[in-house]
PDB file of N, CA and C in Angstrom:
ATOM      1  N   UNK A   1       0.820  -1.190   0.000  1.00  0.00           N
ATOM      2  CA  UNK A   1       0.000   0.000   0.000  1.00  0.00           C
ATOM      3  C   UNK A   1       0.868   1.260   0.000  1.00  0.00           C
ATOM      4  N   UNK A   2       1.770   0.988   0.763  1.00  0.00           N
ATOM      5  CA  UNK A   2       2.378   2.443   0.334  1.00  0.00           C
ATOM      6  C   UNK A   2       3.466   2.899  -0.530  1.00  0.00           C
ATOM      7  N   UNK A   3       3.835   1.843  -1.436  1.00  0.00           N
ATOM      8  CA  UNK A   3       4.392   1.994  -2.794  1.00  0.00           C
ATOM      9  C   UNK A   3       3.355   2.622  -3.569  1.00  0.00           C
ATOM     10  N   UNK A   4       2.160   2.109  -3.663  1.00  0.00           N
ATOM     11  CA  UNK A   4       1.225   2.775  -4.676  1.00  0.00           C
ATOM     12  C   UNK A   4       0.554   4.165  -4.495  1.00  0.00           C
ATOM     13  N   UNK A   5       0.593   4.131  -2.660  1.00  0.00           N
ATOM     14  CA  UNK A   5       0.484   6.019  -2.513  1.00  0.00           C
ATOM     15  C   UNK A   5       1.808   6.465  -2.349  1.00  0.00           C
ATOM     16  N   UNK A   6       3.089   6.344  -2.561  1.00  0.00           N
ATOM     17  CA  UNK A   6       3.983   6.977  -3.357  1.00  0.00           C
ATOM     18  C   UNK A   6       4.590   6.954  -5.212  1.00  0.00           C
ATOM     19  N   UNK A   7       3.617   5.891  -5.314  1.00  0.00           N
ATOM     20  CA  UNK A   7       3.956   6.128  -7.142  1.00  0.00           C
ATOM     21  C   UNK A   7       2.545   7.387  -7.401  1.00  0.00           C
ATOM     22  N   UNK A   8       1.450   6.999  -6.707  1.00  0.00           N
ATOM     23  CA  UNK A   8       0.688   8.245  -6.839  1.00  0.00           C
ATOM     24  C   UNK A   8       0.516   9.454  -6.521  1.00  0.00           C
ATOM     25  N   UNK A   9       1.238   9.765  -5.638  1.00  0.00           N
ATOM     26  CA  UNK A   9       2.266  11.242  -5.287  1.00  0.00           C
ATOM     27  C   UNK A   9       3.112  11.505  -6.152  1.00  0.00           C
ATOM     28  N   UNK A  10       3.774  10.682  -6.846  1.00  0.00           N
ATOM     29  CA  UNK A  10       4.571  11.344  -8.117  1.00  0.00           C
ATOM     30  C   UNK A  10       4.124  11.427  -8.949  1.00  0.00           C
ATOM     31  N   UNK A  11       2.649  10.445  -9.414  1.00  0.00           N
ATOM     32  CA  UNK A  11       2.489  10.937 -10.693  1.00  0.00           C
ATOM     33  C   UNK A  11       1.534  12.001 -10.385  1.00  0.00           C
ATOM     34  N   UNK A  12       0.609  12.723  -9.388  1.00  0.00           N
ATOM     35  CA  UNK A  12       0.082  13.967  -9.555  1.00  0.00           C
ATOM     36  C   UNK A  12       1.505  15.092  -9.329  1.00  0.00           C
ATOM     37  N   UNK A  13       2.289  14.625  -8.924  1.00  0.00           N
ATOM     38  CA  UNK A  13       3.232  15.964  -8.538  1.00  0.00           C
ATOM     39  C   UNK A  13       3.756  16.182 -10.205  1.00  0.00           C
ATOM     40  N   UNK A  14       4.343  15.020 -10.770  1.00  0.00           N
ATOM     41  CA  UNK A  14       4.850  15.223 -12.120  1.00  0.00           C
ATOM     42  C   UNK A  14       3.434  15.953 -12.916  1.00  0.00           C
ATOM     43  N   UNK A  15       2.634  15.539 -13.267  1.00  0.00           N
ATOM     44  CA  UNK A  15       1.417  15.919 -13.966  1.00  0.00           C
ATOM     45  C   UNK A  15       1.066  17.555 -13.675  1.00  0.00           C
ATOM     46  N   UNK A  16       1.039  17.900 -12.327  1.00  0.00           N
ATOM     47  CA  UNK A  16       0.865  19.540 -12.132  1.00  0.00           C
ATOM     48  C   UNK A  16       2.037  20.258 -12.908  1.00  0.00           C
ATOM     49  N   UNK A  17       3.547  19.761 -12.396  1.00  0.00           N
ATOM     50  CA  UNK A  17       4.327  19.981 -12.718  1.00  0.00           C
ATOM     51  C   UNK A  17       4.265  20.003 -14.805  1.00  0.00           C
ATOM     52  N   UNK A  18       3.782  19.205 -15.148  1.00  0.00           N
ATOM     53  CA  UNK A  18       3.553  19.560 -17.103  1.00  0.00           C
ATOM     54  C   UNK A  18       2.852  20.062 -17.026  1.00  0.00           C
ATOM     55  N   UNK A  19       1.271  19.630 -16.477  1.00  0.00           N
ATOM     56  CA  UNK A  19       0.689  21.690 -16.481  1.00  0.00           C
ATOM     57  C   UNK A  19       1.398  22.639 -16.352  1.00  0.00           C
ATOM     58  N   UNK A  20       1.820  23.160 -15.471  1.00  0.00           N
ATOM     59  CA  UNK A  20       2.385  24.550 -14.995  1.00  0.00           C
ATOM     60  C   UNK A  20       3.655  24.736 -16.491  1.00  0.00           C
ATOM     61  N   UNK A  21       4.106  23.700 -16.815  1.00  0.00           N
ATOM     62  CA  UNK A  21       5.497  23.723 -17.688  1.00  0.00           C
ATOM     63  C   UNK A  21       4.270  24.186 -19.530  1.00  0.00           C
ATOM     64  N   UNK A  22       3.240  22.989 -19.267  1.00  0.00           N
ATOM     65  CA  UNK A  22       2.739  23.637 -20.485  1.00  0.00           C
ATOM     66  C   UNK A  22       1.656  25.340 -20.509  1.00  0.00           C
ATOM     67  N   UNK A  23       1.749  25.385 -19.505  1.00  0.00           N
ATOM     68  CA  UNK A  23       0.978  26.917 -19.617  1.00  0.00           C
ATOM     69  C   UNK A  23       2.121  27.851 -19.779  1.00  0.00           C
ATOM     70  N   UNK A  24       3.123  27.744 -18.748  1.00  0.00           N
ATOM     71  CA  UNK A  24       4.366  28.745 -19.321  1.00  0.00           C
ATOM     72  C   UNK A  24       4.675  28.974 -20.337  1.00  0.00           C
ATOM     73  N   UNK A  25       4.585  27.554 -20.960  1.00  0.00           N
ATOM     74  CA  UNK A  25       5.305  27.935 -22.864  1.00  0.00           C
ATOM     75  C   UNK A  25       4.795  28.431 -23.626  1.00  0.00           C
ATOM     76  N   UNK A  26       2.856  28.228 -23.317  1.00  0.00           N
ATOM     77  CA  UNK A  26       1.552  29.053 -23.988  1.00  0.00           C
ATOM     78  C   UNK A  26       1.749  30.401 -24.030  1.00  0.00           C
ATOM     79  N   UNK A  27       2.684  30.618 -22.629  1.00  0.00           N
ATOM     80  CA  UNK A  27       2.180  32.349 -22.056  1.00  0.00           C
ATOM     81  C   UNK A  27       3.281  33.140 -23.218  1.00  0.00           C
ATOM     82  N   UNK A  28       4.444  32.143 -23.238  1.00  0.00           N
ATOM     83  CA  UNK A  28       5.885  32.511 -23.592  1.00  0.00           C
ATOM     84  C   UNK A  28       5.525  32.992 -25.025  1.00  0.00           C
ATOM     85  N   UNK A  29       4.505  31.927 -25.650  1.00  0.00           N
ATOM     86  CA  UNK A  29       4.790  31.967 -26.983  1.00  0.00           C
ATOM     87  C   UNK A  29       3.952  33.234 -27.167  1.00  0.00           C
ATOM     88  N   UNK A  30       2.390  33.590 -26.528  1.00  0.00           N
ATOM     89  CA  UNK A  30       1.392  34.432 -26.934  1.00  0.00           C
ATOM     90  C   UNK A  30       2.532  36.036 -26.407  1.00  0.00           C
ATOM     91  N   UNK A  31       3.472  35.828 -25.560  1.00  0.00           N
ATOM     92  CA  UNK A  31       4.045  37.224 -25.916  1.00  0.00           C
ATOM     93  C   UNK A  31       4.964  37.577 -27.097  1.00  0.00           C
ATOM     94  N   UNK A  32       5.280  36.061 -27.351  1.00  0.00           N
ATOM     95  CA  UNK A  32       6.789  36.727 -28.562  1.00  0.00           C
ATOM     96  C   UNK A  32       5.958  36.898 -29.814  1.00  0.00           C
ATOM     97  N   UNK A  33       4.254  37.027 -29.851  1.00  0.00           N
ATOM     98  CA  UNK A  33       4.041  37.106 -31.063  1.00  0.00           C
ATOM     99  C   UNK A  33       3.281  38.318 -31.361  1.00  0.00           C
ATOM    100  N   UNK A  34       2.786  38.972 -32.346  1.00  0.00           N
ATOM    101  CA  UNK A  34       2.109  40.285 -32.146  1.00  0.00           C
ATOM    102  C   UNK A  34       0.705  40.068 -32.118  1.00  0.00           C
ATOM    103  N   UNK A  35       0.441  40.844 -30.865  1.00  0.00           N
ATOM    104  CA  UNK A  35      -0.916  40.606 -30.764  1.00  0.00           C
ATOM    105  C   UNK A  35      -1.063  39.308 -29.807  1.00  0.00           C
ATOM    106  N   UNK A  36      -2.439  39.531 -29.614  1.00  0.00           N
ATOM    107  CA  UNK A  36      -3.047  38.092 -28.837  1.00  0.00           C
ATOM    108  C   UNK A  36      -3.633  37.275 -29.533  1.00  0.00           C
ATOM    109  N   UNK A  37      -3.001  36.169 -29.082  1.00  0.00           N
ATOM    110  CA  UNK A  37      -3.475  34.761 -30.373  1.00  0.00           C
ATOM    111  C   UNK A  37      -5.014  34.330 -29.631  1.00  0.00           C
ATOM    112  N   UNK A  38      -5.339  34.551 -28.308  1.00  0.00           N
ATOM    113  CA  UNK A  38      -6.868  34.200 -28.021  1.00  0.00           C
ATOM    114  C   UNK A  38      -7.525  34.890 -28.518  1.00  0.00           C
ATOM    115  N   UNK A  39      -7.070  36.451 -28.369  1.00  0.00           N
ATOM    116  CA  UNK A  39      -8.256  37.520 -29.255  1.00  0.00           C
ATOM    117  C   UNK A  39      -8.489  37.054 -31.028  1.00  0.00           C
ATOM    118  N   UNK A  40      -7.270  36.955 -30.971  1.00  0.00           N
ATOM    119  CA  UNK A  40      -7.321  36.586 -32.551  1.00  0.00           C
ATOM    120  C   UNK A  40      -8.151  35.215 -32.806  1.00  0.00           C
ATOM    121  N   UNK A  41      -8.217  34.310 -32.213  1.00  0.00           N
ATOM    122  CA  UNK A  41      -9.037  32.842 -32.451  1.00  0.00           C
ATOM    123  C   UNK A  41     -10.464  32.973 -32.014  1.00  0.00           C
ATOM    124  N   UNK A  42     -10.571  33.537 -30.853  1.00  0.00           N
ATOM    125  CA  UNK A  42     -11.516  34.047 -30.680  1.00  0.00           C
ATOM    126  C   UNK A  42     -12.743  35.018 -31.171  1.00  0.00           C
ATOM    127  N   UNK A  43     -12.228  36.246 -31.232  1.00  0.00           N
ATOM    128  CA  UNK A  43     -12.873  37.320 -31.531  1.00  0.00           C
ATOM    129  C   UNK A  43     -13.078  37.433 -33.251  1.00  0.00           C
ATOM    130  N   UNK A  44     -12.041  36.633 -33.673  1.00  0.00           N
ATOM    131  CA  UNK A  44     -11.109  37.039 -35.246  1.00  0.00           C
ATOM    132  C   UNK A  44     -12.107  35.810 -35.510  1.00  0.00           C
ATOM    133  N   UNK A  45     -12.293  34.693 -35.083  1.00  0.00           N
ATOM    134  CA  UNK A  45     -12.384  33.122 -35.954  1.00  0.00           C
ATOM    135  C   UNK A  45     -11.256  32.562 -36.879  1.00  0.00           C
ATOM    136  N   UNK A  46      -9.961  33.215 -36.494  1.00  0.00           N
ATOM    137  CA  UNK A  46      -9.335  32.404 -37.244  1.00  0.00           C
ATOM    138  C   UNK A  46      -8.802  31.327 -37.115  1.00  0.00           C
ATOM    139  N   UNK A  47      -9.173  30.461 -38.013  1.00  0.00           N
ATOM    140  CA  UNK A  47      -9.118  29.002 -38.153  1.00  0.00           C
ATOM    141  C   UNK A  47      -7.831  28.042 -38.029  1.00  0.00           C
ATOM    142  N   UNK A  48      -7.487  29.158 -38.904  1.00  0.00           N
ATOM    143  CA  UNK A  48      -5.756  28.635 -39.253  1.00  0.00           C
ATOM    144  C   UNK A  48      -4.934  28.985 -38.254  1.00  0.00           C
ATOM    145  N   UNK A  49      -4.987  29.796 -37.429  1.00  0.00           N
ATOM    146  CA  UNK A  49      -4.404  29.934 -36.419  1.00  0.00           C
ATOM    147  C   UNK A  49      -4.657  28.852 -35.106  1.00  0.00           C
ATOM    148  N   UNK A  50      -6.222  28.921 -34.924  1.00  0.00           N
ATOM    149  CA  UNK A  50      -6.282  27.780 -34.055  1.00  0.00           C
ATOM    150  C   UNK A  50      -5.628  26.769 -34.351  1.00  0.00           C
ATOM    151  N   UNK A  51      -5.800  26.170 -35.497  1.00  0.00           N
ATOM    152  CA  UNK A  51      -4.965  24.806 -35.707  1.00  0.00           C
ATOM    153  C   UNK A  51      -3.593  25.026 -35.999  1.00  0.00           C
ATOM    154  N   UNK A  52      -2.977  26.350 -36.277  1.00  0.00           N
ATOM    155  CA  UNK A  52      -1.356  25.686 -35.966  1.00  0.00           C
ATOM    156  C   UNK A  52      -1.039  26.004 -34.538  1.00  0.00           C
ATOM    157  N   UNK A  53      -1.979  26.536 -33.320  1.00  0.00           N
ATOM    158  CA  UNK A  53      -1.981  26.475 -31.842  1.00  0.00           C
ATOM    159  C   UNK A  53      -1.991  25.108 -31.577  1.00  0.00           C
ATOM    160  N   UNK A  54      -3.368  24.426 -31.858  1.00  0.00           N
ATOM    161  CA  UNK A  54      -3.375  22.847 -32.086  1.00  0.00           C
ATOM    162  C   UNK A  54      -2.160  22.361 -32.191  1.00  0.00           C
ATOM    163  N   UNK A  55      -1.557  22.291 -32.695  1.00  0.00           N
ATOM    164  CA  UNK A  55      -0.439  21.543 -33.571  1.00  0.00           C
ATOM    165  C   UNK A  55       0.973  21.999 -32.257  1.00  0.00           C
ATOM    166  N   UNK A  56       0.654  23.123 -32.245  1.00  0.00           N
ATOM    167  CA  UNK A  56       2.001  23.649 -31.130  1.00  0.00           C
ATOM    168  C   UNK A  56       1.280  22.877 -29.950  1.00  0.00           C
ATOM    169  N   UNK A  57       0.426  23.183 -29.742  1.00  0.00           N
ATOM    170  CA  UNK A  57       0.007  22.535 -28.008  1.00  0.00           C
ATOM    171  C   UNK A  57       0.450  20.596 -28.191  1.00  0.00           C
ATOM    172  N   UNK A  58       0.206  20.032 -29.322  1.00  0.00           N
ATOM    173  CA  UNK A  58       0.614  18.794 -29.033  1.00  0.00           C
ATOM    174  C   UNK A  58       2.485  18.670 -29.385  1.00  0.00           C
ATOM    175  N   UNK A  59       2.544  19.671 -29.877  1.00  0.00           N
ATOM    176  CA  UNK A  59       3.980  19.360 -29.892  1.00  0.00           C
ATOM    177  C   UNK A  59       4.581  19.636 -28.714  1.00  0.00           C
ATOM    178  N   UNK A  60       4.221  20.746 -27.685  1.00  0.00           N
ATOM    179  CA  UNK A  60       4.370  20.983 -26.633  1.00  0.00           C
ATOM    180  C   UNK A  60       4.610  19.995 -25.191  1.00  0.00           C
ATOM    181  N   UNK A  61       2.935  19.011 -25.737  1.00  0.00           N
ATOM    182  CA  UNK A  61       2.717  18.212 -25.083  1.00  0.00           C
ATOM    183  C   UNK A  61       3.622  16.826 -25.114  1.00  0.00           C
ATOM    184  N   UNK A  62       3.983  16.790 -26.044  1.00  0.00           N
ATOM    185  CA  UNK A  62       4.842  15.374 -26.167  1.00  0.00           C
ATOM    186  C   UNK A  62       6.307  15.914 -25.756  1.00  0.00           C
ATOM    187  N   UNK A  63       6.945  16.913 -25.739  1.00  0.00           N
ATOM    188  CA  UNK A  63       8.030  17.374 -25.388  1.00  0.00           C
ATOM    189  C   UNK A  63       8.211  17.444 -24.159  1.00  0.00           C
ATOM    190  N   UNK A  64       7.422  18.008 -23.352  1.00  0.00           N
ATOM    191  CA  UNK A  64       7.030  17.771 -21.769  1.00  0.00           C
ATOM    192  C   UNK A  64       6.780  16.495 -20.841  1.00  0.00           C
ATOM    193  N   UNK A  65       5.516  15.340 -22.319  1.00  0.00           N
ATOM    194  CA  UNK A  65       6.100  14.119 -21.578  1.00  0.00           C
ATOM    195  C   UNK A  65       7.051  13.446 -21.596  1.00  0.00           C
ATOM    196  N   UNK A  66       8.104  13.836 -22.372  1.00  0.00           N
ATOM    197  CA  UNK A  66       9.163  13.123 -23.056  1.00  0.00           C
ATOM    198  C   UNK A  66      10.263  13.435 -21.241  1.00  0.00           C
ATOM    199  N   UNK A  67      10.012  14.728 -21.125  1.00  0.00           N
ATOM    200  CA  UNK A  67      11.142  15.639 -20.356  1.00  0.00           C
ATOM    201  C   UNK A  67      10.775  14.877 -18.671  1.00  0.00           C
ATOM    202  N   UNK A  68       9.472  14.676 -18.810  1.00  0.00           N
ATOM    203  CA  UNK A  68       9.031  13.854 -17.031  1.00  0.00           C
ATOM    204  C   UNK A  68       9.272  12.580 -17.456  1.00  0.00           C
ATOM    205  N   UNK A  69       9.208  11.752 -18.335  1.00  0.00           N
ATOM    206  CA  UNK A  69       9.240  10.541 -18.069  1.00  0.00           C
ATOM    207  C   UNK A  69      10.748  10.098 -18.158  1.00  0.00           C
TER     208      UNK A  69
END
């Protein structure tokens, strides 16, 4: 029992831990670019933008699990 509530303490600690790592890189990227990419997907509808966000958020995502596991 308490191997499995310490493998499950690491995996929520790792898991917050790629949240927090994937929102930083969101924040990082929406400043180095002009303008706001939510206003713009949002307000704008642009399409093409959402999906190369899409495309960054899973690339994001596999880079992060790559980096915890």
């Amino acid at each position: 029992m308490e191997q499995l509530m310490s493998n499950f303490v690491g995996a929520v600690v790792f898991a917050l831990l790629g949240v927090a790592l994937f929102g930083v890189a969101f924040w990082v990227i929406d400043k180095m670019t002009p303008g706001s990419i939510f206003k713009e997907i949002l307000d704008e509808h642009n399409n093409a933008l959402a999906i190369l966000m899409g495309c960054v958020a899973l690339g994001l995502a596999i880079i992060v699990a790559a980096a915890i596991h």
